[in-house]
Protein backbone atom coordinates (compact mmCIF):
# COMPACT_ATOMS: atom_id res chain seq x y z
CA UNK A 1 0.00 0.00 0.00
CA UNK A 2 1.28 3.29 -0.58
CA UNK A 3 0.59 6.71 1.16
CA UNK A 4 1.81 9.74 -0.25
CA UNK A 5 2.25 12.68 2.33
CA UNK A 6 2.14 16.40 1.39
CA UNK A 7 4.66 18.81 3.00
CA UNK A 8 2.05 19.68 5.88
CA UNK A 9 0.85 16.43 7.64
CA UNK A 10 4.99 15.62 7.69
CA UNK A 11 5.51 18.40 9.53
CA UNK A 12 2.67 17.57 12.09
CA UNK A 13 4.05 13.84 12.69
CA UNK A 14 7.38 15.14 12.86
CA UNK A 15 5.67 18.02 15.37
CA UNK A 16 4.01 15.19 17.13
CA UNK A 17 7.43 12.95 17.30
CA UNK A 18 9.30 15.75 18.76
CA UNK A 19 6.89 16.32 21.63
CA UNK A 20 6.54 12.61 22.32
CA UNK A 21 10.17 12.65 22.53
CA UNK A 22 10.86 15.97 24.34
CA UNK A 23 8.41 14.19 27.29
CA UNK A 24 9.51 10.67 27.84
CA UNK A 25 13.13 12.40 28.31
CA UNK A 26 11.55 14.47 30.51
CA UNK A 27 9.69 12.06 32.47
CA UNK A 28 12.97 9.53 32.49
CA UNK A 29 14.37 12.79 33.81
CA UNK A 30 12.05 13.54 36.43
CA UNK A 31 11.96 9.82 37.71
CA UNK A 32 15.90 10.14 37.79
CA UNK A 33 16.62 13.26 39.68
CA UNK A 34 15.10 14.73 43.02
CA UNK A 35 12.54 17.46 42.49
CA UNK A 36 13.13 20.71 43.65
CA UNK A 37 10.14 23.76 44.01
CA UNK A 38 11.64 26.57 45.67
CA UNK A 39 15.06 25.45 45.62
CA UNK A 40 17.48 24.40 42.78
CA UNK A 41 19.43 21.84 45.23
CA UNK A 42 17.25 19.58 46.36
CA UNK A 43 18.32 16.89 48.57
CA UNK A 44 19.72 13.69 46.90
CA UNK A 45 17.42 11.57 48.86
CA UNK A 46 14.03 12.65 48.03
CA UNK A 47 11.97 12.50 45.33
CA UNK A 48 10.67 15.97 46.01
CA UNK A 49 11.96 18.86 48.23
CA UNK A 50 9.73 22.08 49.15
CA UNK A 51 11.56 24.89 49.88
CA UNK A 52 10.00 28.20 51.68
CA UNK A 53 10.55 30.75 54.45
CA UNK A 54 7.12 31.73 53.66
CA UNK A 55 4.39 29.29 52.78
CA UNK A 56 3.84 25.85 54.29
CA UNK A 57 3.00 22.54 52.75
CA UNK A 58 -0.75 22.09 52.18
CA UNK A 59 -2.03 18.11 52.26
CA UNK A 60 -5.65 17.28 51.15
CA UNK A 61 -8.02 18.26 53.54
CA UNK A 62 -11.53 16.25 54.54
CA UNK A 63 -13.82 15.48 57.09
CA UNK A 64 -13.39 12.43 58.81
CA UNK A 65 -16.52 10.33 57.04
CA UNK A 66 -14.74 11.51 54.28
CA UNK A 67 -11.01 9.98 55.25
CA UNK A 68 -12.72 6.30 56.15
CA UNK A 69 -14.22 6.58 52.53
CA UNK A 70 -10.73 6.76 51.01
CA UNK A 71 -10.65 3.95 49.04
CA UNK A 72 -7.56 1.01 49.63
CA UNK A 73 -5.28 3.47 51.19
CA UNK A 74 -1.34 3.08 51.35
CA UNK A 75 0.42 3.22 54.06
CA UNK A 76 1.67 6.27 54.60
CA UNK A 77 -0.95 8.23 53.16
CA UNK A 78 -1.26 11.94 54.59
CA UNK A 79 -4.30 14.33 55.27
CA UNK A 80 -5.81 16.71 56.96
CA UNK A 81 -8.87 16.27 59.17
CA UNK A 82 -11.33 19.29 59.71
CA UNK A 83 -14.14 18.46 61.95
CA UNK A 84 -13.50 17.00 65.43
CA UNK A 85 -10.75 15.92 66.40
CA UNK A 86 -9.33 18.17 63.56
CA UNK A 87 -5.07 17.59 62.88
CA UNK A 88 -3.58 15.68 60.33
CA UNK A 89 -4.07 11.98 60.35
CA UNK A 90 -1.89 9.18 58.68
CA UNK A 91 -2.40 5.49 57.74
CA UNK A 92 -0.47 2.61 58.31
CA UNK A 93 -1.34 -1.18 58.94
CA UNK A 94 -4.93 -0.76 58.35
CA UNK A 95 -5.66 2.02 61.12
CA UNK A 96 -5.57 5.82 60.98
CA UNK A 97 -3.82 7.73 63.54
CA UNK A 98 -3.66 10.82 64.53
CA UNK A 99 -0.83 13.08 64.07
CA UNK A 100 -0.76 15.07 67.51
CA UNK A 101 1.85 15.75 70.14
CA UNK A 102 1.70 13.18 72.93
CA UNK A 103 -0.80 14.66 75.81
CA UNK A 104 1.29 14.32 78.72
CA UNK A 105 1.06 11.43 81.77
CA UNK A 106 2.63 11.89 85.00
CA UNK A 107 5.31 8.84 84.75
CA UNK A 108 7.63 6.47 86.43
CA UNK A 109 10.90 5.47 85.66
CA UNK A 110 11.31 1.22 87.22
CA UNK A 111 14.37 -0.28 85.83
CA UNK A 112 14.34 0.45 82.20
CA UNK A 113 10.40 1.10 81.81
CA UNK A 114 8.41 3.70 82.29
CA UNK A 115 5.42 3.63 83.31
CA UNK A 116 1.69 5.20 83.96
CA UNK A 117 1.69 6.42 87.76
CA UNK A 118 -2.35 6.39 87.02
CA UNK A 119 -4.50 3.88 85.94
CA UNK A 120 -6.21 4.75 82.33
CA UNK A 121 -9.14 6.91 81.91
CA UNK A 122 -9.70 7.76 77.99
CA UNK A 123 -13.01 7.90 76.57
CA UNK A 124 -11.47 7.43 73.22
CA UNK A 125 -9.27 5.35 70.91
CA UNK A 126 -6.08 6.74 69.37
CA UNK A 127 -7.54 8.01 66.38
CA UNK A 128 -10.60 9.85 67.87
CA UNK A 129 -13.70 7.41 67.49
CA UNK A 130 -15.46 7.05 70.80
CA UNK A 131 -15.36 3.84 72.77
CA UNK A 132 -18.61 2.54 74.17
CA UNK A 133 -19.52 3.20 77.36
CA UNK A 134 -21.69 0.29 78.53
CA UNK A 135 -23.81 0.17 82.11
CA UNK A 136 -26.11 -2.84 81.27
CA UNK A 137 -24.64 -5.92 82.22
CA UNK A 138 -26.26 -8.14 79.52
CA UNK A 139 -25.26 -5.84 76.79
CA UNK A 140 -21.38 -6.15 78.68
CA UNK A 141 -21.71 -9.93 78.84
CA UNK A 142 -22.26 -9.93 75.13
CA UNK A 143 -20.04 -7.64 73.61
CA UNK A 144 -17.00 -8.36 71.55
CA UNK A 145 -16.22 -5.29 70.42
CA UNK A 146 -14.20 -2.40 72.97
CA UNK A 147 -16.50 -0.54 75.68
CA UNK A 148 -15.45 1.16 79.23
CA UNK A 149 -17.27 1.81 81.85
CA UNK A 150 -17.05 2.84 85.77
CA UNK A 151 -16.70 0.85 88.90
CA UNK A 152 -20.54 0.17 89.90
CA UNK A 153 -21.54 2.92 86.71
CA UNK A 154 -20.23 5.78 89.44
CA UNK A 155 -18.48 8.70 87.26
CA UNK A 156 -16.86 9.82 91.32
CA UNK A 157 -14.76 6.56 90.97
CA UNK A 158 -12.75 7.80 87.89
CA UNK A 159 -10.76 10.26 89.76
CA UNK A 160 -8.70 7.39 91.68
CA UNK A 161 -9.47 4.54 90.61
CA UNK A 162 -9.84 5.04 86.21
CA UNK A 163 -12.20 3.14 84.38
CA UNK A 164 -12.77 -0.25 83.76
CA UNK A 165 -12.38 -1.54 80.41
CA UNK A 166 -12.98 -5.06 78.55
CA UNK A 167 -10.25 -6.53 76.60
CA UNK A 168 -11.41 -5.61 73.26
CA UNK A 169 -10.55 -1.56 73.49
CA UNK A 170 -7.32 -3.24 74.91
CA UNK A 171 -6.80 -5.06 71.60
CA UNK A 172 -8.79 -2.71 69.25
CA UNK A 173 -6.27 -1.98 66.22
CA UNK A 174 -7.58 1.62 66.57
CA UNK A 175 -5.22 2.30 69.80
CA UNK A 176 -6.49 2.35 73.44
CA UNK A 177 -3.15 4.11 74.69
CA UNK A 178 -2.55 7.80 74.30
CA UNK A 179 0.04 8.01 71.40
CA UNK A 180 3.38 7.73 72.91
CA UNK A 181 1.80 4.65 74.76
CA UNK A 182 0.67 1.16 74.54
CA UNK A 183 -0.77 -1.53 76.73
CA UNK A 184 2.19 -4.03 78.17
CA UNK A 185 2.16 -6.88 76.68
CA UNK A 186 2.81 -10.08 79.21
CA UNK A 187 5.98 -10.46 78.85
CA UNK A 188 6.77 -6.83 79.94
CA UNK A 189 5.01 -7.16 83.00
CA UNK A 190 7.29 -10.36 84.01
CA UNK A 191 10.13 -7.55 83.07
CA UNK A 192 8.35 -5.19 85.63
CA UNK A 193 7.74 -8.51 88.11
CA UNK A 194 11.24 -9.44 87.88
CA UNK A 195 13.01 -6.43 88.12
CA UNK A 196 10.86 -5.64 91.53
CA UNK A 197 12.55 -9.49 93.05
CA UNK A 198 10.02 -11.58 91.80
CA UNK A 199 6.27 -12.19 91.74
CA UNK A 200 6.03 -12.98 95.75
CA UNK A 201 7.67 -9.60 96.44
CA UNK A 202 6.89 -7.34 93.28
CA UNK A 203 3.25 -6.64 94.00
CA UNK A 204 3.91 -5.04 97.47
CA UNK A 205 6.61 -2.33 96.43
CA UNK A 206 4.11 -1.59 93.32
CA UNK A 207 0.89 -0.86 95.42
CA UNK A 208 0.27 2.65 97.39
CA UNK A 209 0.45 2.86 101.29
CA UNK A 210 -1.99 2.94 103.77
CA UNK A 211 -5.85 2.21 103.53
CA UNK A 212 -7.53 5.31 101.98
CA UNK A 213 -7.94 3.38 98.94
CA UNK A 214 -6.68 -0.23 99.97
CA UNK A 215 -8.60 -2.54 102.78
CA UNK A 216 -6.70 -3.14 105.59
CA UNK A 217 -4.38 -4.61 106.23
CA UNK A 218 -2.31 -3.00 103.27
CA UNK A 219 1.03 -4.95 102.78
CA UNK A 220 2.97 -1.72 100.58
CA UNK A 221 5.99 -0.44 100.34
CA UNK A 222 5.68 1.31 96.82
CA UNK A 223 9.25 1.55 96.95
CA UNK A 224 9.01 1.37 92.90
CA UNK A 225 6.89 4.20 92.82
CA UNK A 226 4.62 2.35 90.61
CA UNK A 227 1.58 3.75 92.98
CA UNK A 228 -0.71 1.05 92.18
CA UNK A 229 -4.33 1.16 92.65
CA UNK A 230 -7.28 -1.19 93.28
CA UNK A 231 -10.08 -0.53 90.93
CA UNK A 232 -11.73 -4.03 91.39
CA UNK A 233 -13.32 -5.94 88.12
CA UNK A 234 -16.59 -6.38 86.58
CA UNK A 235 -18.45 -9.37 84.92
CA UNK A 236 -21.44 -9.99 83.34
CA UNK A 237 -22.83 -9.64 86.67
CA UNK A 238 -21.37 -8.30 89.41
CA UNK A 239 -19.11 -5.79 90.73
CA UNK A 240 -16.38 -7.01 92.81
CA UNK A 241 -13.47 -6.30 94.88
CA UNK A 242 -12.91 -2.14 94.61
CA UNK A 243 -10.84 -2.07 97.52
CA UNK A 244 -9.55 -5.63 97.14
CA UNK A 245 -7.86 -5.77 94.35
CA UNK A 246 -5.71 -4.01 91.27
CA UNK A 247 -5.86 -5.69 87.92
CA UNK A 248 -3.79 -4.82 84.90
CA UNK A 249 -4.94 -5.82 81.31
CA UNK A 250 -1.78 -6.78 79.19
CA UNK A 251 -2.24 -6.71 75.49
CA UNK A 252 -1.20 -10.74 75.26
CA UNK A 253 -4.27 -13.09 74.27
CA UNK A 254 -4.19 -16.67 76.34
CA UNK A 255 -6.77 -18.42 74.02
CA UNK A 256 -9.92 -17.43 72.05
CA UNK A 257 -11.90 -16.43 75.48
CA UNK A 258 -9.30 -15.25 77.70
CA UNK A 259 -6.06 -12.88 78.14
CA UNK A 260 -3.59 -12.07 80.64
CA UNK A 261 -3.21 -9.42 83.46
CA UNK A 262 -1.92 -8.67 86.81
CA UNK A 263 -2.99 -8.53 90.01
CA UNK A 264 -2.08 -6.86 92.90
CA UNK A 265 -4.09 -7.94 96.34
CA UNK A 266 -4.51 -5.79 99.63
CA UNK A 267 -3.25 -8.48 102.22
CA UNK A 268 0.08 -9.72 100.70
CA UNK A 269 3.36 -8.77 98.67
CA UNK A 270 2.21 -10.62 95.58
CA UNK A 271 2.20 -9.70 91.86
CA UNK A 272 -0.31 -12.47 90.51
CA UNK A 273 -0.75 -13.93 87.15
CA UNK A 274 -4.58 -14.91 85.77
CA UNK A 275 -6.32 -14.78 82.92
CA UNK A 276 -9.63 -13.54 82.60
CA UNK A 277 -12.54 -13.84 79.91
CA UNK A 278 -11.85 -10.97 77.34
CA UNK A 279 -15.48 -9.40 78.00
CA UNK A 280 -14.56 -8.76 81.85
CA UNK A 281 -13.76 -4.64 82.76
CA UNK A 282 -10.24 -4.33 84.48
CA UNK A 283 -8.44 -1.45 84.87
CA UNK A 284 -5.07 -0.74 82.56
CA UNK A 285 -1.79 1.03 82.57
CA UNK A 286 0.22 2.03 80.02
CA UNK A 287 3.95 1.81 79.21
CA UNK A 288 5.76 4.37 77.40
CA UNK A 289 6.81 3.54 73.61
């Protein structure tokens, strides 16, 4: 077949061949060589550097519905929330997280942790989204999802003694601990045990003195400055042991019903080991990151 060309269509192909050409060198270019916009030295080691001693970076901004509607987000992805809690927000293994300077704990330096000198009392997860707070004890004894609540649904016990919550905001991808924080796992709390001489001695240089907020007879030293607290549990039932006992979720699963914690008792020196079903409200303290 032959196609005859007159001296205007050549000059659009070659037009058209240049342009094609002038762009994939371009684009080869780019994809070689860090991007600069207000400088013309842009670091080696990123793909793009913003320069300015006047204007700031600017990252997409949404509410939050809109944020959980992005769709298959990277890790890493950046933006900026407006409504309540507003801030930037990131997203990484399947949760976002707020970008916010850590709200600060009064602390404890034991050995080489530090701890919480308070037990927890956040209404919300990491990220902002409330956490259910539960009174009913049916609806409790059938949850599987995170909830809190107070010692006998009193709001005057959360001044001492925290709240109480069930395992599930303790294992809730979305973060119960304050950023900066997480819940010990079980194997740091046999750090904490055995840094303190042991479970038959650790429990009674971890709990406060005197019996304003422990029974009598209180066996405390708190020579770890731990300050620990009785808060007592609940089940799907009952309220039990405020003054008897302080329990400490850790973020370690036993089985498919049950999980570790800690407890401290008013009468001896102990730092016990149980499990307990996942759906019962304990009290929790963090360790720092």
């Amino acid at each position: 077949m032959h196609i005859e060309l007159n001296i205007e269509q050549l000059k659009i192909i070659m037009k058209n061949i240049c342009i094609t050409s002038i762009t994939l060198f371009f684009t080869l270019f780019v994809q070689a060589q860090a991007v600069g916009i207000g400088t013309t030295t842009p670091a080696s080691s990123a793909q793009l550097d913003v320069s300015s001693t006047t204007q700031g970076f600017l990252p997409p901004r949404m509410t939050a519905g809109q944020r959980t509607l992005i769709s298959s987000p990277t890790n890493g992805l950046l933006v900026y929330q407006t409504d309540y809690p507003s801030g930037l927000y990131y997203f990484n293994a399947g949760v976002w997280s707020s970008v916010s300077v850590p709200t600060h704990y009064p602390s404890v330096t034991i050995c080489n942790q530090k701890w919480m000198d308070k037990n927890l009392d956040v209404t919300t997860y990491r990220n902002g989204d409330t956490i259910a707070y539960v009174t009913d004890f049916t609806a409790w004894a059938a949850l599987t999802t995170g909830a809190w609540c107070y010692y006998n649904n009193d709001p005057s016990r959360n001044s001492i003694h925290g709240k109480l919550y069930n395992w599930y905001a303790v294992n809730d991808p979305r973060g119960l601990a304050p950023v900066g924080w997480h819940i010990p796992t079980d194997a740091e709390w046999t750090t904490l045990e055995n840094c303190l001489g042991g479970a038959t001695l650790a429990g009674g240089k971890m709990k406060v003195t005197g019996t304003t907020t422990w029974s009598s007879p209180n066996d405390a030293t708190n020579t770890s400055g731990f300050a620990g607290l009785p808060g007592g549990f609940r089940t799907g039932s009952i309220w039990n042991n405020l003054t008897l006992t302080g329990y400490g979720w850790s973020s370690t699963e036993n089985d498919a019903s049950t999980a570790w914690l800690r407890t401290m008792i008013y009468n001896t020196t102990n730092l016990s080991r149980f499990s307990f079903s996942k759906f019962f409200g304990c009290s929790v303290r963090c360790l720092r990151d």
